[in-house]
N, C-alpha and C. Protein backbone atom coordinates (compact mmCIF):
# COMPACT_ATOMS: atom_id res chain seq x y z
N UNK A 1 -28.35 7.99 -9.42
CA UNK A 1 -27.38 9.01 -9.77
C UNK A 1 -27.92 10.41 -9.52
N UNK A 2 -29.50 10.50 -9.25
CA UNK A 2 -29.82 11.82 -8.81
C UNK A 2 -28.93 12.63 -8.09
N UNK A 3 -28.38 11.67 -6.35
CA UNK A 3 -27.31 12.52 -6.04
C UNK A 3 -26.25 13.36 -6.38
N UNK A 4 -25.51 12.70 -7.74
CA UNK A 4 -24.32 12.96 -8.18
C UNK A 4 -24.98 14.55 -8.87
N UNK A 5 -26.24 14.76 -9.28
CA UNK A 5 -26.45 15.86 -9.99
C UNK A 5 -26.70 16.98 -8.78
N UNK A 6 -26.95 16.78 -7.69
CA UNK A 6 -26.88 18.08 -6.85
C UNK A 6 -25.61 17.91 -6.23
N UNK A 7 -24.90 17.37 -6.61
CA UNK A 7 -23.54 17.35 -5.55
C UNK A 7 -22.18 17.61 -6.36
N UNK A 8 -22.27 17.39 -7.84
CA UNK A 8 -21.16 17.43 -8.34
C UNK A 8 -21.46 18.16 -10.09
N UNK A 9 -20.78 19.69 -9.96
CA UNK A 9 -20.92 20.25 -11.44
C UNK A 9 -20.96 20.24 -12.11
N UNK A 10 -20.17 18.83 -12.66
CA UNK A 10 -20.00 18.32 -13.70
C UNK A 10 -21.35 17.50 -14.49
N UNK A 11 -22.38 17.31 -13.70
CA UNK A 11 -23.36 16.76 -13.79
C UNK A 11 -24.41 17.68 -13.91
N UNK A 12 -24.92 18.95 -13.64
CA UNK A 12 -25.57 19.76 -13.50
C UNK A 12 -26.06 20.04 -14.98
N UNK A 13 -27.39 19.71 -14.87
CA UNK A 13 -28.40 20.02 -16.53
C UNK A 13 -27.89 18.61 -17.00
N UNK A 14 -27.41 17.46 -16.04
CA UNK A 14 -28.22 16.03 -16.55
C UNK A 14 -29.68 15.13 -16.70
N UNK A 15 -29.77 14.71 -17.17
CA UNK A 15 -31.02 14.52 -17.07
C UNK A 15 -31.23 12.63 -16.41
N UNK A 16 -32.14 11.57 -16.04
CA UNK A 16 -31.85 10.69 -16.36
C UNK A 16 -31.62 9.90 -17.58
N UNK A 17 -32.04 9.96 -18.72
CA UNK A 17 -32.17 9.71 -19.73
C UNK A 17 -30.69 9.90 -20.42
N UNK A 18 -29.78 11.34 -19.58
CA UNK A 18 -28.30 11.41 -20.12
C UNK A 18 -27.60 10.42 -19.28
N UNK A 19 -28.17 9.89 -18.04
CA UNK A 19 -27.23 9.38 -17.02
C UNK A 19 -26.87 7.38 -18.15
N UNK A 20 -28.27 7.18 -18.42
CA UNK A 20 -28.58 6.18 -18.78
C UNK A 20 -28.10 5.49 -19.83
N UNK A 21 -27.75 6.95 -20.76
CA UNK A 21 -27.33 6.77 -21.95
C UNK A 21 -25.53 7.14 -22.31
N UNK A 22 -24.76 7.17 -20.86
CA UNK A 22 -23.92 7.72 -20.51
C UNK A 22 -23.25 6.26 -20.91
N UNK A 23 -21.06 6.26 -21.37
CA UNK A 23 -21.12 5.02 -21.40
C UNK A 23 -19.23 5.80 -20.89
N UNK A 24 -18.69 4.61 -20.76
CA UNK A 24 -17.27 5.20 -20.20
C UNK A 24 -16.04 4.93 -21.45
N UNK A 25 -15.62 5.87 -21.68
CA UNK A 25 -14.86 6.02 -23.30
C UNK A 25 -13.67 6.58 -22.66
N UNK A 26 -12.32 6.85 -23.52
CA UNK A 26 -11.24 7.19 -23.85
C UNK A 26 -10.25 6.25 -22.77
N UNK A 27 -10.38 4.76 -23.14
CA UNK A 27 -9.89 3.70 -21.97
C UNK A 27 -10.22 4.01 -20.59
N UNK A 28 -11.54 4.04 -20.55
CA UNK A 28 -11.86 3.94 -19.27
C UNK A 28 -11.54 5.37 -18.38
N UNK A 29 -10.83 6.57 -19.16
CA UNK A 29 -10.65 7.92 -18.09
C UNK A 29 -11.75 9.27 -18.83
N UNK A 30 -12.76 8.61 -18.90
CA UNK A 30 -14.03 9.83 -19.39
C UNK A 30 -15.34 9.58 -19.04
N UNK A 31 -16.54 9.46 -18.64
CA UNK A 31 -17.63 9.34 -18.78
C UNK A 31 -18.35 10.12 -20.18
N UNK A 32 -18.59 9.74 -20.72
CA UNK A 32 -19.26 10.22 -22.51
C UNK A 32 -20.92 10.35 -22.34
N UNK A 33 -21.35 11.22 -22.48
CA UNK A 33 -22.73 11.35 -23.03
C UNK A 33 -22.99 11.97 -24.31
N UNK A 34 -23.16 11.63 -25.44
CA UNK A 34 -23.85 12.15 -26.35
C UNK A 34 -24.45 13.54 -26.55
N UNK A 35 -25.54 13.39 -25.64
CA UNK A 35 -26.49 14.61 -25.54
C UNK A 35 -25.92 15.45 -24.24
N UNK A 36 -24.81 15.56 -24.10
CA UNK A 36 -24.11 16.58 -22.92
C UNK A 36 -22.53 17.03 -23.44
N UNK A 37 -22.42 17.92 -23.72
CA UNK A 37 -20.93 18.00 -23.62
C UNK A 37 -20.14 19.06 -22.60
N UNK A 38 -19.10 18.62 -22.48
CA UNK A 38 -17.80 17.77 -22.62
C UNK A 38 -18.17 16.76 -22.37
N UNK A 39 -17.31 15.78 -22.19
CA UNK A 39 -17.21 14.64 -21.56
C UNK A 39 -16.75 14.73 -19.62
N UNK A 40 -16.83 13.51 -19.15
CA UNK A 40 -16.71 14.37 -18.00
C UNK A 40 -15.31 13.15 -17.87
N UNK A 41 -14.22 13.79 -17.36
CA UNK A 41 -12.98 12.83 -16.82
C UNK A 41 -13.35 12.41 -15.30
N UNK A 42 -12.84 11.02 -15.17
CA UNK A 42 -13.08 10.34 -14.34
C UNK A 42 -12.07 11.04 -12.95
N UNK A 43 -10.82 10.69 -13.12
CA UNK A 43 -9.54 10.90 -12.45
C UNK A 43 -10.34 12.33 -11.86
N UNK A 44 -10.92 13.61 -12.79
CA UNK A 44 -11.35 14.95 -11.92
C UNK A 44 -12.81 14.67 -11.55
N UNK A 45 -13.23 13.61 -11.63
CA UNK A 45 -14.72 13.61 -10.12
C UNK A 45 -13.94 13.00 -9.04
N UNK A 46 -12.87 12.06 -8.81
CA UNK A 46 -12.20 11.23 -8.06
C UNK A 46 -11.56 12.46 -7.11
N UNK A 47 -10.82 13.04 -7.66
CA UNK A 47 -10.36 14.26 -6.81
C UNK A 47 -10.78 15.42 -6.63
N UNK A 48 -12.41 15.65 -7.30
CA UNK A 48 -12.82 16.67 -6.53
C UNK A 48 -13.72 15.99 -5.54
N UNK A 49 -14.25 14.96 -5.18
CA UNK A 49 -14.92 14.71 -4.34
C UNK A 49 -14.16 13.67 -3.09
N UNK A 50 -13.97 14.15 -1.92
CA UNK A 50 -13.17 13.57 -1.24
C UNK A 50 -13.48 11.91 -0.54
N UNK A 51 -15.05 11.84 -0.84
CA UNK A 51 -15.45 10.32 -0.25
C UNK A 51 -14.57 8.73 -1.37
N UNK A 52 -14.75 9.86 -2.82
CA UNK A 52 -14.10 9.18 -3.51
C UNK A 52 -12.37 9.10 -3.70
N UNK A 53 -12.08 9.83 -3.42
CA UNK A 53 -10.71 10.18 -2.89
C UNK A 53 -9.98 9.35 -1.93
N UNK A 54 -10.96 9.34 -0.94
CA UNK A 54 -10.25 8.54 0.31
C UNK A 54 -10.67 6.94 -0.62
N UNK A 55 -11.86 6.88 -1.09
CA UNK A 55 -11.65 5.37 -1.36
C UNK A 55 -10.38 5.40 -2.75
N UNK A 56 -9.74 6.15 -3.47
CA UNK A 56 -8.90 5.22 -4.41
C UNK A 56 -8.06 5.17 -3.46
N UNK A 57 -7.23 6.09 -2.20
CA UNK A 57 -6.63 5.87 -1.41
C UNK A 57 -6.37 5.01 -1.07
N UNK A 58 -7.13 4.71 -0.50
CA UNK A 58 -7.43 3.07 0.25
C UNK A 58 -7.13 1.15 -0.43
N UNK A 59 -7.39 1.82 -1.73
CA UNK A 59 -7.31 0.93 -2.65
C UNK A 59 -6.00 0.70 -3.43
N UNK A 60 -5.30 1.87 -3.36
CA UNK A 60 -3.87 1.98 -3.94
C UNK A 60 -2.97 1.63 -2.59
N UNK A 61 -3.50 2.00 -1.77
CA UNK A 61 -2.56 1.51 -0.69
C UNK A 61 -2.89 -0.12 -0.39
N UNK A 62 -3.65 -0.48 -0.40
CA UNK A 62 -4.29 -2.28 -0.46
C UNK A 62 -3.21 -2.59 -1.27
N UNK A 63 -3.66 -2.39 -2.24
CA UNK A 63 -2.72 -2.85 -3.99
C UNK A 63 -1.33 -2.98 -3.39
N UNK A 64 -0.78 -1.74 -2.99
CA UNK A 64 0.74 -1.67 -2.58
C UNK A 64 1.30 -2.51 -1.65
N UNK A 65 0.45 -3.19 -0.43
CA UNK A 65 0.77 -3.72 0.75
C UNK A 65 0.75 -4.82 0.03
N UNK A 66 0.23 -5.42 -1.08
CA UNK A 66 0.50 -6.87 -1.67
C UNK A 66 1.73 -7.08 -2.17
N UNK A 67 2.46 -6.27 -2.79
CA UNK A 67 3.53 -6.32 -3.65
C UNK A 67 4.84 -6.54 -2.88
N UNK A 68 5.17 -7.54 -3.40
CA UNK A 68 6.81 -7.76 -2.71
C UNK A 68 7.77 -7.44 -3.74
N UNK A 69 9.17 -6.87 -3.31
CA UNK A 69 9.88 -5.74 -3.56
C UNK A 69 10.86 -7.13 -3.85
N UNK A 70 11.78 -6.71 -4.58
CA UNK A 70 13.18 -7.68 -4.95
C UNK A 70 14.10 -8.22 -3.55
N UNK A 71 14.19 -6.82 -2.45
CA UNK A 71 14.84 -6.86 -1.56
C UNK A 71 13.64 -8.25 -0.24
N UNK A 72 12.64 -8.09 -0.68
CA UNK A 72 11.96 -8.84 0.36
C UNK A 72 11.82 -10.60 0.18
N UNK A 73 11.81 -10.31 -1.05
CA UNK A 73 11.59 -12.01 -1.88
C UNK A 73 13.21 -12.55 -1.43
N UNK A 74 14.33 -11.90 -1.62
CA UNK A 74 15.37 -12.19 -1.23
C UNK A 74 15.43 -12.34 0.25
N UNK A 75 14.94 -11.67 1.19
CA UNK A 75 15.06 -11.65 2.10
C UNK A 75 14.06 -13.36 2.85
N UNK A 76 13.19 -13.33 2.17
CA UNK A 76 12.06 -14.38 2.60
C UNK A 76 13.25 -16.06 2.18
N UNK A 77 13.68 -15.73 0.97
CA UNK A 77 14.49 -17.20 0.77
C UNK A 77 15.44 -17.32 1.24
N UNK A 78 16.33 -16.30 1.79
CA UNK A 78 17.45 -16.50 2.79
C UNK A 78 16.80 -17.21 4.13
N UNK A 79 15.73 -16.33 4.54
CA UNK A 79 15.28 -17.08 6.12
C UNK A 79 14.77 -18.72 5.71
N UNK A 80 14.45 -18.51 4.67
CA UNK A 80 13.76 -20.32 4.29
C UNK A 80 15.03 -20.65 4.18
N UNK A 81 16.20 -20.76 3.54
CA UNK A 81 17.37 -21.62 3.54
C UNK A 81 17.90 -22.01 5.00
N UNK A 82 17.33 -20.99 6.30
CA UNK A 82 17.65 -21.01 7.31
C UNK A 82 17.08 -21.86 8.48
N UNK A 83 15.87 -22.25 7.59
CA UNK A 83 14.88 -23.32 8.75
C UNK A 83 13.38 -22.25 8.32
N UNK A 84 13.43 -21.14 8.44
CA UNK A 84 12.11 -19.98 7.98
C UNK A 84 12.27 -19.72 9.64
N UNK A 85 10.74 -19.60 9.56
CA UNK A 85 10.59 -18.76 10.80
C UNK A 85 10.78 -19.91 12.03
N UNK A 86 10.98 -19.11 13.24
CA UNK A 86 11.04 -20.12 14.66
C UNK A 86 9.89 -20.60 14.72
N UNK A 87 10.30 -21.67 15.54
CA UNK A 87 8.40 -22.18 16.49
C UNK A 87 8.57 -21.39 17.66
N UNK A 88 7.47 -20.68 17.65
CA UNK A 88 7.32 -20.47 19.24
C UNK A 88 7.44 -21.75 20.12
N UNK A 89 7.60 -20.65 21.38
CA UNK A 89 7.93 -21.48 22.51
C UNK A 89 6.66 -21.32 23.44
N UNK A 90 6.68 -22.50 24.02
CA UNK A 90 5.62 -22.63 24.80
C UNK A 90 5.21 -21.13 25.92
N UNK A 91 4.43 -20.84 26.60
CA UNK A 91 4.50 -19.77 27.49
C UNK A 91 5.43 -20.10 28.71
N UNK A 92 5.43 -19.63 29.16
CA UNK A 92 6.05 -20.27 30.76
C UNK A 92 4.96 -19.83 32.02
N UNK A 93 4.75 -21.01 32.27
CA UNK A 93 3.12 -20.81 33.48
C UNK A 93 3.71 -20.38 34.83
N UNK A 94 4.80 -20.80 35.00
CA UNK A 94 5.65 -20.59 36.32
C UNK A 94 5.14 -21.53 37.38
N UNK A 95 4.57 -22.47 36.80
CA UNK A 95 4.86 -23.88 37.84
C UNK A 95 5.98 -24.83 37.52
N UNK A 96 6.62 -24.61 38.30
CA UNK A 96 7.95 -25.50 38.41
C UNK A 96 7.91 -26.65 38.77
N UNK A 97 8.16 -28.14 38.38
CA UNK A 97 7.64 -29.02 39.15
C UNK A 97 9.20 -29.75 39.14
N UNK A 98 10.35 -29.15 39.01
CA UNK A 98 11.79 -29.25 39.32
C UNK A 98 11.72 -28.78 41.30
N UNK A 99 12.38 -29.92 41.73
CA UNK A 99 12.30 -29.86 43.56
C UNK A 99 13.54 -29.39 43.91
């Protein structure tokens, strides 16, 4: 965590001994140290630092691409009442063996 103390303000005049003794409080949106105050909120290191930024990004958009919508689940059991999806068709090689 050395890094986090030259890189981010909120950390500045930590010590290891505060890092160590650091624990994550108010459901999970604070980092708490005892021997430091304030507390530091999670959600404002996330958005002031952009490496972390792009990763909840990334992760909320993951999350989202899983979720199927009312309109899609409907949409998926109509095509299943229908046969579902096609079989592909073979390629066509373009040897004809019709004379």
């Amino acid at each position: 965590m050395s890094g986090c103390r030259r890189s981010l303000a909120e950390f500045e005049g930590f010590s290891q001994e505060d890092f160590q003794q650091s624990e994550v409080g108010f459901g999970g949106k604070a980092l708490c140290c005892e021997l430091q105050a304030p507390d530091v909120s999670i959600t404002g290191l996330i958005a002031t630092s952009q490496p972390l930024m792009d990763l909840a990004v990334s992760l909320v958009a993951s999350r989202n691409g899983r979720k199927s919508s009312a309109a899609k689940s409907a949409a998926a059991r109509a095509n299943g009442k229908k046969g579902g999806r096609p079989p592909k068709k073979a390629p066509d090689t373009g040897d004809s063996t019709d004379a």
